[in-house]
C-alpha atoms as a PDB file:
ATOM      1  CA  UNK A   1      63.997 191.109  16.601  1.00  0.00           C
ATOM      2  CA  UNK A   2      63.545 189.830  20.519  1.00  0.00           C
ATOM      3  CA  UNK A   3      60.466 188.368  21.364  1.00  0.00           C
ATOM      4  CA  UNK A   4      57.864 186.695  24.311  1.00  0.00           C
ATOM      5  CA  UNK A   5      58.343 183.227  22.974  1.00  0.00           C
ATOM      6  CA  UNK A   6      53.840 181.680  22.557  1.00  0.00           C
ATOM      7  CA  UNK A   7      53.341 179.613  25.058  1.00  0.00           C
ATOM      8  CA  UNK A   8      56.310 180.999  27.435  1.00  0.00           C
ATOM      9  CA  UNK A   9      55.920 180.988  30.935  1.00  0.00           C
ATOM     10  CA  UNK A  10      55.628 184.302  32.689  1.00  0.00           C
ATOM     11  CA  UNK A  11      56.608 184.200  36.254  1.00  0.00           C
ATOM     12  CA  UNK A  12      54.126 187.205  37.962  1.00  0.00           C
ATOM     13  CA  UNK A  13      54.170 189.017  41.502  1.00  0.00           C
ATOM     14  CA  UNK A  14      51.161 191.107  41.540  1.00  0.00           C
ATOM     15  CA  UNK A  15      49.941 193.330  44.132  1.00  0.00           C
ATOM     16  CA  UNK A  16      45.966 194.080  43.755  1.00  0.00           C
ATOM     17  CA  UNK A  17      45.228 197.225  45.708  1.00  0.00           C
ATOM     18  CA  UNK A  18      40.996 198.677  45.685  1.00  0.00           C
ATOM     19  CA  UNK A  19      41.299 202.704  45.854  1.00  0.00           C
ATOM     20  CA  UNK A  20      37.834 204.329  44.612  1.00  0.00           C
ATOM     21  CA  UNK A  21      38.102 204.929  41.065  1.00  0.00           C
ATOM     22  CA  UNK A  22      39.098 201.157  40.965  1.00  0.00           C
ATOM     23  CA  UNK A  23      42.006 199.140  41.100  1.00  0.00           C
ATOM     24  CA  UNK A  24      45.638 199.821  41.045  1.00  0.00           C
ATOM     25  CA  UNK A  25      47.774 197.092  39.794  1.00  0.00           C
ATOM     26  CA  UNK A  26      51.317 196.890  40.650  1.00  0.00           C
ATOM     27  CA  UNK A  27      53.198 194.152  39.404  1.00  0.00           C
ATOM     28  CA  UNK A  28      56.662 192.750  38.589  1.00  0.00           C
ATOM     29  CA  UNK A  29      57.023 190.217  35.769  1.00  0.00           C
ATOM     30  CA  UNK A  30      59.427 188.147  34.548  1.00  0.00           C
ATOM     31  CA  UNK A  31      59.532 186.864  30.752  1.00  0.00           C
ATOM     32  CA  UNK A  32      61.379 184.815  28.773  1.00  0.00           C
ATOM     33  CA  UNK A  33      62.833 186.361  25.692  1.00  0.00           C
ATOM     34  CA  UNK A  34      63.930 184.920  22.087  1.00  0.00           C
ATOM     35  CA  UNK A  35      65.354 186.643  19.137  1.00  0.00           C
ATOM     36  CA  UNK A  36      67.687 186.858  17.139  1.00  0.00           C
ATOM     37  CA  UNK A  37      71.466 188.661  17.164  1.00  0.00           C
ATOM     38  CA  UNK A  38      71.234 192.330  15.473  1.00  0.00           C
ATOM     39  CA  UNK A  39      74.966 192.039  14.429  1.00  0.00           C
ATOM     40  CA  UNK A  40      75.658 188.099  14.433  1.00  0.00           C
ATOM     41  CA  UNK A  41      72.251 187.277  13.478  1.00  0.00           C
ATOM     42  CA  UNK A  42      72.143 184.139  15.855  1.00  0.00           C
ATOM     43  CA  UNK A  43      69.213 182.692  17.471  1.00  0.00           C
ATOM     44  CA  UNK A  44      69.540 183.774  21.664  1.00  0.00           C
ATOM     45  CA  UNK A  45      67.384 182.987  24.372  1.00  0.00           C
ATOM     46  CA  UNK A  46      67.118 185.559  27.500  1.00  0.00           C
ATOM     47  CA  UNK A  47      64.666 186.904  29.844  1.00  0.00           C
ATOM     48  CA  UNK A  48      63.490 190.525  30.929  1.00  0.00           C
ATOM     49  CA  UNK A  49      62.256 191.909  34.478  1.00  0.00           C
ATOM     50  CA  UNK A  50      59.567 194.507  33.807  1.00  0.00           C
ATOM     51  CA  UNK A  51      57.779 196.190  36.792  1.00  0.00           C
ATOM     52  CA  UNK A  52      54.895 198.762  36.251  1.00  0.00           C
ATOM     53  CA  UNK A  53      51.795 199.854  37.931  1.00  0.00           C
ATOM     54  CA  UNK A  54      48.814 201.059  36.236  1.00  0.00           C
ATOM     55  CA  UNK A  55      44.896 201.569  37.326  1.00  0.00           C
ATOM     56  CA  UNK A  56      42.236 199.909  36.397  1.00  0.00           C
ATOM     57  CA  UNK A  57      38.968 202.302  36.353  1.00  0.00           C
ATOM     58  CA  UNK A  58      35.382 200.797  37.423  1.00  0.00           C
ATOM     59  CA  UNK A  59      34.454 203.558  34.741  1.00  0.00           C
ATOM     60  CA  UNK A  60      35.043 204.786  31.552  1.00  0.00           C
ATOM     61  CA  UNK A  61      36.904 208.236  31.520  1.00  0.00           C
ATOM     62  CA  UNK A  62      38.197 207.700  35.277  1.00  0.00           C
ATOM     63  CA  UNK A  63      41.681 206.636  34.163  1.00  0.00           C
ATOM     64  CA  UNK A  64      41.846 208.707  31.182  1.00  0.00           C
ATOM     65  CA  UNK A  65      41.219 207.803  27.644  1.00  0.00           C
ATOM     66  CA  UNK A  66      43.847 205.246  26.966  1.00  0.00           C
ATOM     67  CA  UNK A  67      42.962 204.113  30.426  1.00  0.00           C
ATOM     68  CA  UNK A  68      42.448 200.247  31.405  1.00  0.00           C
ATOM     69  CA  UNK A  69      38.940 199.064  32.260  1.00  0.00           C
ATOM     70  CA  UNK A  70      37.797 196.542  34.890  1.00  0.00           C
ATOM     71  CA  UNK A  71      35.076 194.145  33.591  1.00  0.00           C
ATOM     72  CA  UNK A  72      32.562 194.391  36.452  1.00  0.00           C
ATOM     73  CA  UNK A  73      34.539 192.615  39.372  1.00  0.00           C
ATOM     74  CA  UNK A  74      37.466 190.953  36.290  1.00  0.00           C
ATOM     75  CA  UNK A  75      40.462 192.440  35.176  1.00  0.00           C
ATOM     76  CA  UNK A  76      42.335 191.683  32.381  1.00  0.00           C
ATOM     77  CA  UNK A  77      46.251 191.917  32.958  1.00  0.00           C
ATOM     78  CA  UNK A  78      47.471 191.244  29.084  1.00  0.00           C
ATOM     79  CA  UNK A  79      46.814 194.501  27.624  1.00  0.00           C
ATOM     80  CA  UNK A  80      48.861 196.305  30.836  1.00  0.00           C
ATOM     81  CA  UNK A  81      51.452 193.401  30.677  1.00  0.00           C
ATOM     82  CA  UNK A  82      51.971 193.416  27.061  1.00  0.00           C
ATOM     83  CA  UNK A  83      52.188 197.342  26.913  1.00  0.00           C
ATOM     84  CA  UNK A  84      54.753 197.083  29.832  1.00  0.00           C
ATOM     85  CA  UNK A  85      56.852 194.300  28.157  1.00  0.00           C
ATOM     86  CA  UNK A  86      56.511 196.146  24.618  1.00  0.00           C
ATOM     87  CA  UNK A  87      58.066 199.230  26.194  1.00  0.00           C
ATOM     88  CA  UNK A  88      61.279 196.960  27.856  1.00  0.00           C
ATOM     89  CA  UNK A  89      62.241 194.792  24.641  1.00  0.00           C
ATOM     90  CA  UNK A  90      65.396 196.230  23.422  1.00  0.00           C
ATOM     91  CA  UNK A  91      65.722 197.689  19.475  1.00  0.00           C
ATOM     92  CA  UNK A  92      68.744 195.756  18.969  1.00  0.00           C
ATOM     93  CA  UNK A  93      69.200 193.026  20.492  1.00  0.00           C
ATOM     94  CA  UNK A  94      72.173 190.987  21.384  1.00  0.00           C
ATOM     95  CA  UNK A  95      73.235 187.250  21.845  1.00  0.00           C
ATOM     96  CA  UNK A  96      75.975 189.025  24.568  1.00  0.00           C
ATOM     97  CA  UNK A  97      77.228 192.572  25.306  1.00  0.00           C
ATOM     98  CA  UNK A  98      80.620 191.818  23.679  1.00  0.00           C
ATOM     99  CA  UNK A  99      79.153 190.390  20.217  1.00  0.00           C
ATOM    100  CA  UNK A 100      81.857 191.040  17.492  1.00  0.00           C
ATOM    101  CA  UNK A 101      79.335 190.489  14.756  1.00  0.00           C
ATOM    102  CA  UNK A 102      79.615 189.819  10.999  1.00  0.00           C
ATOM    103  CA  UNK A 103      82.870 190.767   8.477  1.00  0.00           C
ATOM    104  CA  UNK A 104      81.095 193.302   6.438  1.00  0.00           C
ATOM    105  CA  UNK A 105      83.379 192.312   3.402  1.00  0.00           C
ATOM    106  CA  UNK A 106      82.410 188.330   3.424  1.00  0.00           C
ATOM    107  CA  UNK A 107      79.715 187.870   6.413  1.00  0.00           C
ATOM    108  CA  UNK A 108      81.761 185.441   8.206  1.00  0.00           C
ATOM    109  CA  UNK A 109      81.134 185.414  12.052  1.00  0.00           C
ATOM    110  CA  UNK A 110      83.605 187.181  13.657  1.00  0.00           C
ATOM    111  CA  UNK A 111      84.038 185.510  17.038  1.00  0.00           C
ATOM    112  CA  UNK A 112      84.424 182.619  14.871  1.00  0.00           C
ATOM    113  CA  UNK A 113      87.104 183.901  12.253  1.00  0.00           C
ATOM    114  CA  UNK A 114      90.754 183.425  12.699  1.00  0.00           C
ATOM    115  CA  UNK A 115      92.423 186.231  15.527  1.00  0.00           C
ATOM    116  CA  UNK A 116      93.370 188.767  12.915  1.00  0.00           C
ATOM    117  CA  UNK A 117      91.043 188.358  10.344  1.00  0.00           C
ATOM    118  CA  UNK A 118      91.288 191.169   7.342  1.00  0.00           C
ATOM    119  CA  UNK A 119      90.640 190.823   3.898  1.00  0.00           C
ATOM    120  CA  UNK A 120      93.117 193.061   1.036  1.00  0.00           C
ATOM    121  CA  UNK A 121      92.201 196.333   0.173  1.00  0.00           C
ATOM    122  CA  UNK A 122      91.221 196.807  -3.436  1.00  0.00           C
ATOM    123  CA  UNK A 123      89.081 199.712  -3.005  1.00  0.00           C
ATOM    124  CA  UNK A 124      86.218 198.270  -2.676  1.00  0.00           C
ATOM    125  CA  UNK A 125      83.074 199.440  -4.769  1.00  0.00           C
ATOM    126  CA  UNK A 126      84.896 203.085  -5.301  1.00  0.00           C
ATOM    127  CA  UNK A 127      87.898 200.770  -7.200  1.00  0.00           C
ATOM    128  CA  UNK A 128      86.283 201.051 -11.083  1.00  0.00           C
ATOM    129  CA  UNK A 129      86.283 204.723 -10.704  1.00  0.00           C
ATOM    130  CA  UNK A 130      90.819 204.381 -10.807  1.00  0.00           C
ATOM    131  CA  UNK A 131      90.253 203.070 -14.734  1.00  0.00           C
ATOM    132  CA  UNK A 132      88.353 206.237 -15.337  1.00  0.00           C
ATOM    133  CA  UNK A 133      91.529 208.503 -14.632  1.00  0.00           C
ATOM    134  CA  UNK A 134      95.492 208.155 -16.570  1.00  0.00           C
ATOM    135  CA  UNK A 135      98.049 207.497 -13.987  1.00  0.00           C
ATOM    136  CA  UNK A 136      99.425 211.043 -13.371  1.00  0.00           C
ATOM    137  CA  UNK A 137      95.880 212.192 -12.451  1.00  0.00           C
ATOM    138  CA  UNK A 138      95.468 209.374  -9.413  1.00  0.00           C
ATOM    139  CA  UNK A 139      98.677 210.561  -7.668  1.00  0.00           C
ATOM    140  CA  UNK A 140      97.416 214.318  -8.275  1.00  0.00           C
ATOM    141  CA  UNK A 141      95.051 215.478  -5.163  1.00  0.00           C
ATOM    142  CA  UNK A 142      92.056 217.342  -5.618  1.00  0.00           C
ATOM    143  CA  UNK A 143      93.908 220.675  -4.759  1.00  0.00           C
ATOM    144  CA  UNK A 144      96.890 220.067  -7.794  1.00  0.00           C
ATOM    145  CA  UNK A 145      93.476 219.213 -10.166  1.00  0.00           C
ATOM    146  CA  UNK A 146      91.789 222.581  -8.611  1.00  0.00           C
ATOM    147  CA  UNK A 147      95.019 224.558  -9.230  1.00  0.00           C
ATOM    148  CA  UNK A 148      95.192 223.962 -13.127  1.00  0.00           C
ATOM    149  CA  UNK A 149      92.913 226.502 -15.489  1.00  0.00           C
ATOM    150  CA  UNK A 150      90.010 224.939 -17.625  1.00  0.00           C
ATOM    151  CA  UNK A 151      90.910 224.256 -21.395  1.00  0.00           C
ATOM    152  CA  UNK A 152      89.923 227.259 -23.193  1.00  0.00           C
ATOM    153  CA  UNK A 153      90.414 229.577 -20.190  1.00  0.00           C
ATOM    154  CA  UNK A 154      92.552 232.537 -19.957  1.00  0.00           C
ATOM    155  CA  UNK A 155      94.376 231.010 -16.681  1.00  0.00           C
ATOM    156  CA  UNK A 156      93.330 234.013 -14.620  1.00  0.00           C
ATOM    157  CA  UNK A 157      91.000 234.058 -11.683  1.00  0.00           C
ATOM    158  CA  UNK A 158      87.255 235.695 -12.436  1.00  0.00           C
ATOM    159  CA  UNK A 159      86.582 238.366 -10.083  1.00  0.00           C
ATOM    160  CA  UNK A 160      83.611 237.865  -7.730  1.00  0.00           C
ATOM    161  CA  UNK A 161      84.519 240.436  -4.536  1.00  0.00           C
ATOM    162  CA  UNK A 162      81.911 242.812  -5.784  1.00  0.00           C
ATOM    163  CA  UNK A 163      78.495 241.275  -6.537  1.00  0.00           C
ATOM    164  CA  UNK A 164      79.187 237.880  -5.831  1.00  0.00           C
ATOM    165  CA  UNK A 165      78.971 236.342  -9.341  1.00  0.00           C
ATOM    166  CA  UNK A 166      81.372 236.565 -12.142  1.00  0.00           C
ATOM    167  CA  UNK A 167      81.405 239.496 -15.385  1.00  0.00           C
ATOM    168  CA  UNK A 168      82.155 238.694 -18.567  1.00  0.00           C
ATOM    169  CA  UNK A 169      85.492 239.113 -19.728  1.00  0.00           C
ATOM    170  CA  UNK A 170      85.594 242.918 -20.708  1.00  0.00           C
ATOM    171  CA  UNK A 171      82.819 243.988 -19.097  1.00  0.00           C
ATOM    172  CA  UNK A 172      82.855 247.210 -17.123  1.00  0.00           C
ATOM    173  CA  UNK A 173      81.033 247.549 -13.467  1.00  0.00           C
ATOM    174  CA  UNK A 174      78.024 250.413 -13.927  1.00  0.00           C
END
């Protein structure tokens, strides 16, 4: 999560201009930015350029109904400002555009882990399920394990080209 640091110092160029439903506001702001990593998780400090313009009605309904308001001769930048700098922070954000990240098998940082850094693989969470089978049905595929009939079963296909489910063994068509 990025955000305007309290406090932080907002560098503004604003351009104030009167047309007659009020006034239009264009400005360009710079803003310092903190957060944290989204795939080291480090702290970062950084800073974003937003620029927008927006009007500020002498009325109610003149700009619409999400619309900013002047406060007889006063306007309030924040709301517009915030909105604007809301809009520009980025979903994830990161310490640098070439961040690496975190091993996902021990959470070690990898810009700081050794060049080559790989851990064995034991299967992971899937390995418990290998104790569940003998050994000749882990080197069998799913098509070998397919192939063989069920216990109990004749060994013989079940015909299904004609209504799409199986008969009974014996059973005639009507």
């Amino acid at each position: 999560m990025v955000q305007v640091p309290e406090g932080g110092e907002l560098e503004l160029d604003v351009q104030l201009e009167d047309v007659g439903d009020g006034v239009l506001v264009t400005a360009m702001v710079t803003a310092p930015l903190v957060g944290e990593c989204a795939r080291c998780l480090d702290e970062f400090t950084s800073s974003t350029q937003v620029r927008f313009r927006e009007l500020f009605a002498a009325v109610a309904g003149a700009s619409g109904d999400d619309g900013y308001l002047l406060d007889g001769d006063l306007l309030d930048l924040e709301p517009a400002l915030r909105d604007a700098l809301v809009l520009e922070l980025p979903l994830s954000p990161l310490c640098r555009p070439d961040c690496t990240g975190l091993c996902s098998r021990c959470g070690i940082k990898l810009a700081d882990a050794e060049p080559g850094h790989a851990h064995p693989d034991d299967g992971g969470v899937w390995a418990v399920l290998k104790d569940l089978f003998g050994p000749d049905d882990a080197e069998r595929t799913g098509d070998d394990r397919a192939a063989d009939p069920e216990p109990g079963s004749n060994g013989r296909p079940e015909d299904t080209s004609l209504t799409g489910t199986s008969r009974p063994e014996g059973s005639k068509e009507r």
